[in-house]
N, C-alpha and C. Protein backbone atom coordinates (compact mmCIF):
# COMPACT_ATOMS: atom_id res chain seq x y z
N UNK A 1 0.85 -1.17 0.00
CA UNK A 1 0.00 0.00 0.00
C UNK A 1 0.89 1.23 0.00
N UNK A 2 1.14 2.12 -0.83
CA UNK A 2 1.30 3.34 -0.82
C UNK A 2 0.69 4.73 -0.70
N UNK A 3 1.13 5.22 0.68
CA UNK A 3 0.26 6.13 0.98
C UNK A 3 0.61 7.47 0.52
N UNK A 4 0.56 8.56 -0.30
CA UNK A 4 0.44 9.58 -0.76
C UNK A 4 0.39 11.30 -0.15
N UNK A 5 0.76 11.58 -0.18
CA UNK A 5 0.34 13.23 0.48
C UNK A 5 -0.23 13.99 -0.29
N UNK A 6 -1.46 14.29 -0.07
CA UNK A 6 -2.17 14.89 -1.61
C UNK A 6 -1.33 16.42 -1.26
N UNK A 7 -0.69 17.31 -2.15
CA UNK A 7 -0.10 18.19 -2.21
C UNK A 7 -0.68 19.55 -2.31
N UNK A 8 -2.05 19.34 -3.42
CA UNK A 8 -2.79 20.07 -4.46
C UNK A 8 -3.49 19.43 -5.06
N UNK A 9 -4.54 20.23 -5.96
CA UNK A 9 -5.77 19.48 -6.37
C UNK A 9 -5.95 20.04 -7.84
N UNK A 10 -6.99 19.72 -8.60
CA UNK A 10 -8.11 20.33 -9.62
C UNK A 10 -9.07 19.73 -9.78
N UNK A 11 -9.93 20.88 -9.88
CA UNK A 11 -11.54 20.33 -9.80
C UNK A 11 -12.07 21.20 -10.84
N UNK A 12 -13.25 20.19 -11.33
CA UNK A 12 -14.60 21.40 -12.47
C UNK A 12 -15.10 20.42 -12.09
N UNK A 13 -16.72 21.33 -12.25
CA UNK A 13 -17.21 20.44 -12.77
C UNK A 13 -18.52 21.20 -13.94
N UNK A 14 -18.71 19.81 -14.76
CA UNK A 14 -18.87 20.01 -16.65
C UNK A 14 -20.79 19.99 -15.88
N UNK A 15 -21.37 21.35 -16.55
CA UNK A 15 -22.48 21.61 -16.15
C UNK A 15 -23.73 21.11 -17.56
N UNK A 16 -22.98 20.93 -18.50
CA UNK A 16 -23.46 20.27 -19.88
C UNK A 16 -23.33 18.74 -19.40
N UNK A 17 -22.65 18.06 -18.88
CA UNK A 17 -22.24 16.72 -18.52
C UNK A 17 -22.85 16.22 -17.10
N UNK A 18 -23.26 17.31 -16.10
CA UNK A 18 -23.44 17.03 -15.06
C UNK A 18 -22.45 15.69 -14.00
N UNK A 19 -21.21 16.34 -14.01
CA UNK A 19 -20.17 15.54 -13.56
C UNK A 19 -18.77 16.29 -13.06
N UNK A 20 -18.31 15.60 -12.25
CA UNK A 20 -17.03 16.62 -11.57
C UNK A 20 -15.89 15.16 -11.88
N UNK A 21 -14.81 16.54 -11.98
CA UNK A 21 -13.45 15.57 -12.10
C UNK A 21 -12.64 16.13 -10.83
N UNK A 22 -11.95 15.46 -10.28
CA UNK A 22 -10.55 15.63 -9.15
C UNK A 22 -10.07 15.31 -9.38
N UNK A 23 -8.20 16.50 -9.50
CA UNK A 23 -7.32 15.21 -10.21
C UNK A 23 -6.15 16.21 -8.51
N UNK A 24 -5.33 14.84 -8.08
CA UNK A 24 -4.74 15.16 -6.80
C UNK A 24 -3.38 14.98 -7.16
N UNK A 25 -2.09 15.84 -6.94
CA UNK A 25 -1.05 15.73 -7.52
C UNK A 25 0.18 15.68 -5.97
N UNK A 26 0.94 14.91 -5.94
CA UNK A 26 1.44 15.10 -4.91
C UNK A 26 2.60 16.58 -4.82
N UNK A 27 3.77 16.77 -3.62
CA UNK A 27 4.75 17.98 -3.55
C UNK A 27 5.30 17.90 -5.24
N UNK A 28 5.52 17.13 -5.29
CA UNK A 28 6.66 17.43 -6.70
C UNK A 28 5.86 17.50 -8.59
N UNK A 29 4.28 17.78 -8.46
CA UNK A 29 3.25 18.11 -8.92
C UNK A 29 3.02 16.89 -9.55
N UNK A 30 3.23 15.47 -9.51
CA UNK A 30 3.07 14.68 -10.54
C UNK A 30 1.90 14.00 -10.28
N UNK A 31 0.98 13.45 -11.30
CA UNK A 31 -0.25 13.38 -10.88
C UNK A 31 -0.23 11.51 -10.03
N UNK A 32 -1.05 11.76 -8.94
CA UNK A 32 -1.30 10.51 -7.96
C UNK A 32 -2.72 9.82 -8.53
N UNK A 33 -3.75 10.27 -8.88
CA UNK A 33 -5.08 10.27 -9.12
C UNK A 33 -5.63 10.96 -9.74
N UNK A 34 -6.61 10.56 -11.09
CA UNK A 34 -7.36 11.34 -11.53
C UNK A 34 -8.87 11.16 -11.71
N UNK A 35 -9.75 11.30 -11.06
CA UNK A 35 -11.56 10.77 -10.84
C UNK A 35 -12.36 11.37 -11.43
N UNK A 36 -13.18 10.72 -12.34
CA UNK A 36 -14.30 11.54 -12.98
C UNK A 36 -15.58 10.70 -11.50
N UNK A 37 -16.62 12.03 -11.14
CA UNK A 37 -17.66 11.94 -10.40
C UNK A 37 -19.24 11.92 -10.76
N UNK A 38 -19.81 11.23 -10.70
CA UNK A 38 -21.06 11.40 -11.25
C UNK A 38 -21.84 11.72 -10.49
N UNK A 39 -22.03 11.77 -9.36
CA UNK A 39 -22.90 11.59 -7.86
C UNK A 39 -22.67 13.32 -7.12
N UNK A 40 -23.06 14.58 -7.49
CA UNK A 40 -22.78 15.60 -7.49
C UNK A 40 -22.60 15.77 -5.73
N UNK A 41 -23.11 14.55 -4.52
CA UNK A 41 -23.03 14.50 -3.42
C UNK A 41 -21.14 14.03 -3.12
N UNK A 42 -21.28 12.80 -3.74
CA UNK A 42 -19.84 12.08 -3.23
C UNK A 42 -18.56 13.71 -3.96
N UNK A 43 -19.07 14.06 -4.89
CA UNK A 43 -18.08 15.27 -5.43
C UNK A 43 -18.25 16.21 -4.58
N UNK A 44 -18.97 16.95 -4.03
CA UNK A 44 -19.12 17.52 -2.60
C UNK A 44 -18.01 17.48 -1.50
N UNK A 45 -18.48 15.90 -1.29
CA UNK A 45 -17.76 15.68 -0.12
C UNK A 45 -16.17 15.53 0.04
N UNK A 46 -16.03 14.70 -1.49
CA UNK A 46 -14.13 14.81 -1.82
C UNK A 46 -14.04 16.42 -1.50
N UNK A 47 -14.53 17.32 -2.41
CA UNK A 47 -13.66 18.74 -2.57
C UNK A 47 -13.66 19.35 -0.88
N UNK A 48 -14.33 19.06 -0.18
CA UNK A 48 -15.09 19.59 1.54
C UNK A 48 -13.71 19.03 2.18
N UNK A 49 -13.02 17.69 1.98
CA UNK A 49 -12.05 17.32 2.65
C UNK A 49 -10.63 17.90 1.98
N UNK A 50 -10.77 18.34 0.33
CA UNK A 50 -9.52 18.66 0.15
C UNK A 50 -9.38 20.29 0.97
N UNK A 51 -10.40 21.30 1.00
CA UNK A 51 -11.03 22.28 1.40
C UNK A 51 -10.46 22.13 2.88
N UNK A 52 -10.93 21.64 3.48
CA UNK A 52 -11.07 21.53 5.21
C UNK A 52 -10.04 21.22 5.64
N UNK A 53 -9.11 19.96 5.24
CA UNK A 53 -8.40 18.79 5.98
C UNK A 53 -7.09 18.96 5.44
N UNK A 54 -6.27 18.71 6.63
CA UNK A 54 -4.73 18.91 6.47
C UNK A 54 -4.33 17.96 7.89
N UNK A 55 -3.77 17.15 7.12
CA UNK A 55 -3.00 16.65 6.01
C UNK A 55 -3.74 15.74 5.55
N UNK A 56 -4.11 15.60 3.97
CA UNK A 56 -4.50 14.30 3.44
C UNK A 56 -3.66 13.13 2.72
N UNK A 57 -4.36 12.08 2.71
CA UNK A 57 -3.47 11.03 2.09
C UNK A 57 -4.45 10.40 1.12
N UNK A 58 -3.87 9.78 0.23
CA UNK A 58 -3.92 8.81 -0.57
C UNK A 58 -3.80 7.45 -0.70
N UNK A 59 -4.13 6.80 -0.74
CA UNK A 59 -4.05 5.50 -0.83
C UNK A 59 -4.16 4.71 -2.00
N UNK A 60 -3.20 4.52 -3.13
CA UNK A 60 -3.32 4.09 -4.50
C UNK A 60 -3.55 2.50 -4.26
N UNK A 61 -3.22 1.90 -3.20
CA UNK A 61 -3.85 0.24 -3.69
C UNK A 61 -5.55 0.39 -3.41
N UNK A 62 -5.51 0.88 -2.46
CA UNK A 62 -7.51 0.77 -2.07
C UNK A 62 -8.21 1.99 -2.96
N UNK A 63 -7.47 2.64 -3.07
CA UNK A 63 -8.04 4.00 -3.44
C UNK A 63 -8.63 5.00 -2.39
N UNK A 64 -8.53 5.42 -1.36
CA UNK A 64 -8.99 5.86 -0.11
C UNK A 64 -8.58 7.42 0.12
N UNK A 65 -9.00 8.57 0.45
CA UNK A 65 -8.50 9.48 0.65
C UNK A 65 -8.75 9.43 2.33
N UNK A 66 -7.56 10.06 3.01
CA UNK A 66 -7.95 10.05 4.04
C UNK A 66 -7.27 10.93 4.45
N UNK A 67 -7.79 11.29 6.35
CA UNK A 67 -7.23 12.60 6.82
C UNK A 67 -6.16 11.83 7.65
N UNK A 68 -4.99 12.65 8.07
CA UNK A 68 -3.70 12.43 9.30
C UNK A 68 -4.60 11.97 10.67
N UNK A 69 -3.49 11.55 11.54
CA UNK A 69 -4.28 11.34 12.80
C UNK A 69 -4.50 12.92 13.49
N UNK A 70 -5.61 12.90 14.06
CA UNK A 70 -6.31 14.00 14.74
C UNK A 70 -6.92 13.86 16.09
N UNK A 71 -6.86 14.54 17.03
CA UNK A 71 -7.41 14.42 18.44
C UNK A 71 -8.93 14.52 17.95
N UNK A 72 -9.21 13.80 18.82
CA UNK A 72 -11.36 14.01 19.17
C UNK A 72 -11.25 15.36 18.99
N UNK A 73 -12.26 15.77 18.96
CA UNK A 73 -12.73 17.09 19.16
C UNK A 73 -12.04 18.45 18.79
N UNK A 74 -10.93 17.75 17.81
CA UNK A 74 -10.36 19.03 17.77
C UNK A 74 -10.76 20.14 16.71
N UNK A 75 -11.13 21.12 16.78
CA UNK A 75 -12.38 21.90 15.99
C UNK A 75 -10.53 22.70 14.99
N UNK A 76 -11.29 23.40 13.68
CA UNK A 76 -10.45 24.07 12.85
C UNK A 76 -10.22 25.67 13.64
N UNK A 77 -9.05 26.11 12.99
CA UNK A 77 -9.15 27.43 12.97
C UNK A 77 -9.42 28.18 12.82
């Protein structure tokens, strides 16, 4: 399993197509992932964590985005 540091992102989404793409590139810009979305909810929620969450990861065998470890309760800045 290789876990990833998402670095940076790009997002649209095609309003003729009704669909979002994310493409996540790690520090040295090379691309890790690229997702076309159909479900205008699950596209939501990816961009809310690239948005919100620091530090994220990647996970290229499962495919998983996920956040660093974090205390309970610990609210943003």
């Amino acid at each position: 399993m290789a876990n990833i540091l998402v670095a940076s992102y790009y997002s649209r989404w095609d309003m003729n197509e009704h669909k979002g793409r994310i493409a996540f590139y790690d520090s040295s810009n090379q691309l890790i992932e690229n997702r076309i979305f159909k479900d205008p909810s699950e596209f939501q929620v990816v961009i809310s964590m690239l948005r919100n969450e620091k530090p994220l990861w990647f996970d290229t065998e499962v495919h998983h985005l996920r956040t660093g470890s974090e205390p309970v309760g610990e609210g943003e800045d």
